[in-house]
Protein backbone atom coordinates (compact mmCIF):
# COMPACT_ATOMS: atom_id res chain seq x y z
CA UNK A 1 80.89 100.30 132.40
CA UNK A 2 80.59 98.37 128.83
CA UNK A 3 83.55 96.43 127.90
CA UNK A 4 85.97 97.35 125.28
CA UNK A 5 86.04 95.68 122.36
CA UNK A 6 88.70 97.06 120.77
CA UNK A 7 91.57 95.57 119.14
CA UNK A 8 93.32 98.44 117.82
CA UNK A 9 93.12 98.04 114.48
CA UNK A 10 89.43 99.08 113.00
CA UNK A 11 89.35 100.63 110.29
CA UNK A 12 87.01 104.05 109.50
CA UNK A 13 83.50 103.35 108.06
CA UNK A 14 84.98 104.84 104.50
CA UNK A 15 88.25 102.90 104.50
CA UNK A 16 87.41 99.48 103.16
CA UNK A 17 86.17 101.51 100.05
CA UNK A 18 89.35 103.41 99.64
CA UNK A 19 90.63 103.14 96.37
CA UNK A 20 93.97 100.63 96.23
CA UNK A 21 97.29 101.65 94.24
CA UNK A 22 97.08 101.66 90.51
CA UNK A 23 98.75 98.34 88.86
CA UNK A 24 97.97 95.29 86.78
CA UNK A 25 97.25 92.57 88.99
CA UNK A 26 97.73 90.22 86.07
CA UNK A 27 102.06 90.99 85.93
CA UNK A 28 102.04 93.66 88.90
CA UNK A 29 103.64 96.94 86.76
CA UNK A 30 102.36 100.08 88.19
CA UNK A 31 100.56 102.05 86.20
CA UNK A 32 98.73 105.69 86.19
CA UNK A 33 96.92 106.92 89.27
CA UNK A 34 92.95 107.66 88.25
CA UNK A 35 90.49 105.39 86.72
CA UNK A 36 91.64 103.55 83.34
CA UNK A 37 89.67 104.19 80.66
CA UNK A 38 88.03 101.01 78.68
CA UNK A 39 91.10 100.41 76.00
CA UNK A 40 93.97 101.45 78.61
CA UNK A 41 96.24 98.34 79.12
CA UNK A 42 99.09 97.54 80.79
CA UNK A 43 102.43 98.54 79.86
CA UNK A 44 104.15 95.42 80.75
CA UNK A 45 101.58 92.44 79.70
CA UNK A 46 99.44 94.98 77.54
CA UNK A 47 96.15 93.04 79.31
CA UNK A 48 92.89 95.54 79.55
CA UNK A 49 93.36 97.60 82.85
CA UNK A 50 89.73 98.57 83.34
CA UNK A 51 88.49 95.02 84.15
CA UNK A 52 86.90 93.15 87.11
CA UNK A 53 90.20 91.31 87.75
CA UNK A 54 91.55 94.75 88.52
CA UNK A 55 88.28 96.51 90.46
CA UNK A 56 87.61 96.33 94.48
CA UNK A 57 84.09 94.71 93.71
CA UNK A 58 84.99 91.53 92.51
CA UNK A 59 86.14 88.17 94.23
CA UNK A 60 86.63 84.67 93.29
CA UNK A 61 82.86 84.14 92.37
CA UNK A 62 81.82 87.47 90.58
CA UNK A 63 81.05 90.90 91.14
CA UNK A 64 79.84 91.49 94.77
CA UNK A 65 77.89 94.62 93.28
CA UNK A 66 76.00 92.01 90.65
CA UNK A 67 77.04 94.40 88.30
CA UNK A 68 75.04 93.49 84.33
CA UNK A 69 79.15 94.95 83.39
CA UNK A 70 80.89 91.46 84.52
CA UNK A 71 79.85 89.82 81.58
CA UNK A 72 79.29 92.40 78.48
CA UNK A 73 79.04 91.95 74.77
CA UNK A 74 82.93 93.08 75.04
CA UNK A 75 84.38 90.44 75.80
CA UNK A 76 86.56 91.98 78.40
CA UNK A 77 84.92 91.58 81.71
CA UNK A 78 84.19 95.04 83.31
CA UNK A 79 85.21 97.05 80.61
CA UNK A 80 82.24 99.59 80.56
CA UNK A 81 82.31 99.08 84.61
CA UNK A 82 80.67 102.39 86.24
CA UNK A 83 81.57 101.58 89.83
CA UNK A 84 85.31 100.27 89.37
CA UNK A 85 87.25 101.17 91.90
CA UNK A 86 91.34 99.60 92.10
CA UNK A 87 91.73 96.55 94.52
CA UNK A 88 92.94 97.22 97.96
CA UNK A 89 95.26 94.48 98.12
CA UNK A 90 99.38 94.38 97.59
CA UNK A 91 101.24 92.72 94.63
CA UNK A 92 102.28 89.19 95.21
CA UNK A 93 105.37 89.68 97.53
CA UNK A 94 106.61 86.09 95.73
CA UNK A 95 106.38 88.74 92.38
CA UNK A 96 110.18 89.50 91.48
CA UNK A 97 110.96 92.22 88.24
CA UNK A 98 112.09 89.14 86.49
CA UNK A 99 109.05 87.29 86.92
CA UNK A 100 107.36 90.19 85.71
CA UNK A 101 110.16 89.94 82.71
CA UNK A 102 109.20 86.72 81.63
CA UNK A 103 105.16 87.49 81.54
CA UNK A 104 106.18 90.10 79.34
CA UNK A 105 108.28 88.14 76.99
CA UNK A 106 105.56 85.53 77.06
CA UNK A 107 102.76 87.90 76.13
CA UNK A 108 104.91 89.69 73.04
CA UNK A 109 104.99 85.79 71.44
């Protein structure tokens, strides 16, 4: 008999690719389901939506796909982005609507 090593929670080979919900990470407004286009931005904070910030593939020291798109002639970091995908993570739970308020106010100045 082999032993179990199962905890319950695993995840199917596809899921850790699954595409996340649809928001600015930058102020946490939701925004439209699909893939953003390279000029959509964000209703609240108006930031660029297609960008690595925003995309599954990237992480605190670059793109884990070593994608040549992290760093185009754009300016705006995975703009022209083939692969993005949106992050599988939650907004901050500390992120209240009036925090996301005052980045908006902040941004219009």
């Amino acid at each position: 008999m082999s032993p179990d090593w199962s905890f319950g929670d695993e995840k199917g080979p596809d899921l850790p690719f699954a595409p996340g919900k649809a928001y600015c990470h930058h102020c946490g407004t939701p925004v439209a389901e699909g893939i953003p286009g390279p000029r959509d931005r964000c209703p609240g904070c108006h930031l660029h939506l297609h960008t690595c910030r925003n995309g599954m593939f990237n992480h605190a020291m670059g793109c884990l796909l070593l994608s040549p798109h992290r760093t185009p002639l754009s300016g705006v970091s995975g703009q022209y982005c083939p692969t993005f995908v949106w992050r599988d993570d939650e907004v901050a739970a500390t992120l209240r609507p009036e925090d996301v308020e005052a980045l908006r106010k902040r941004t219009e100045q």
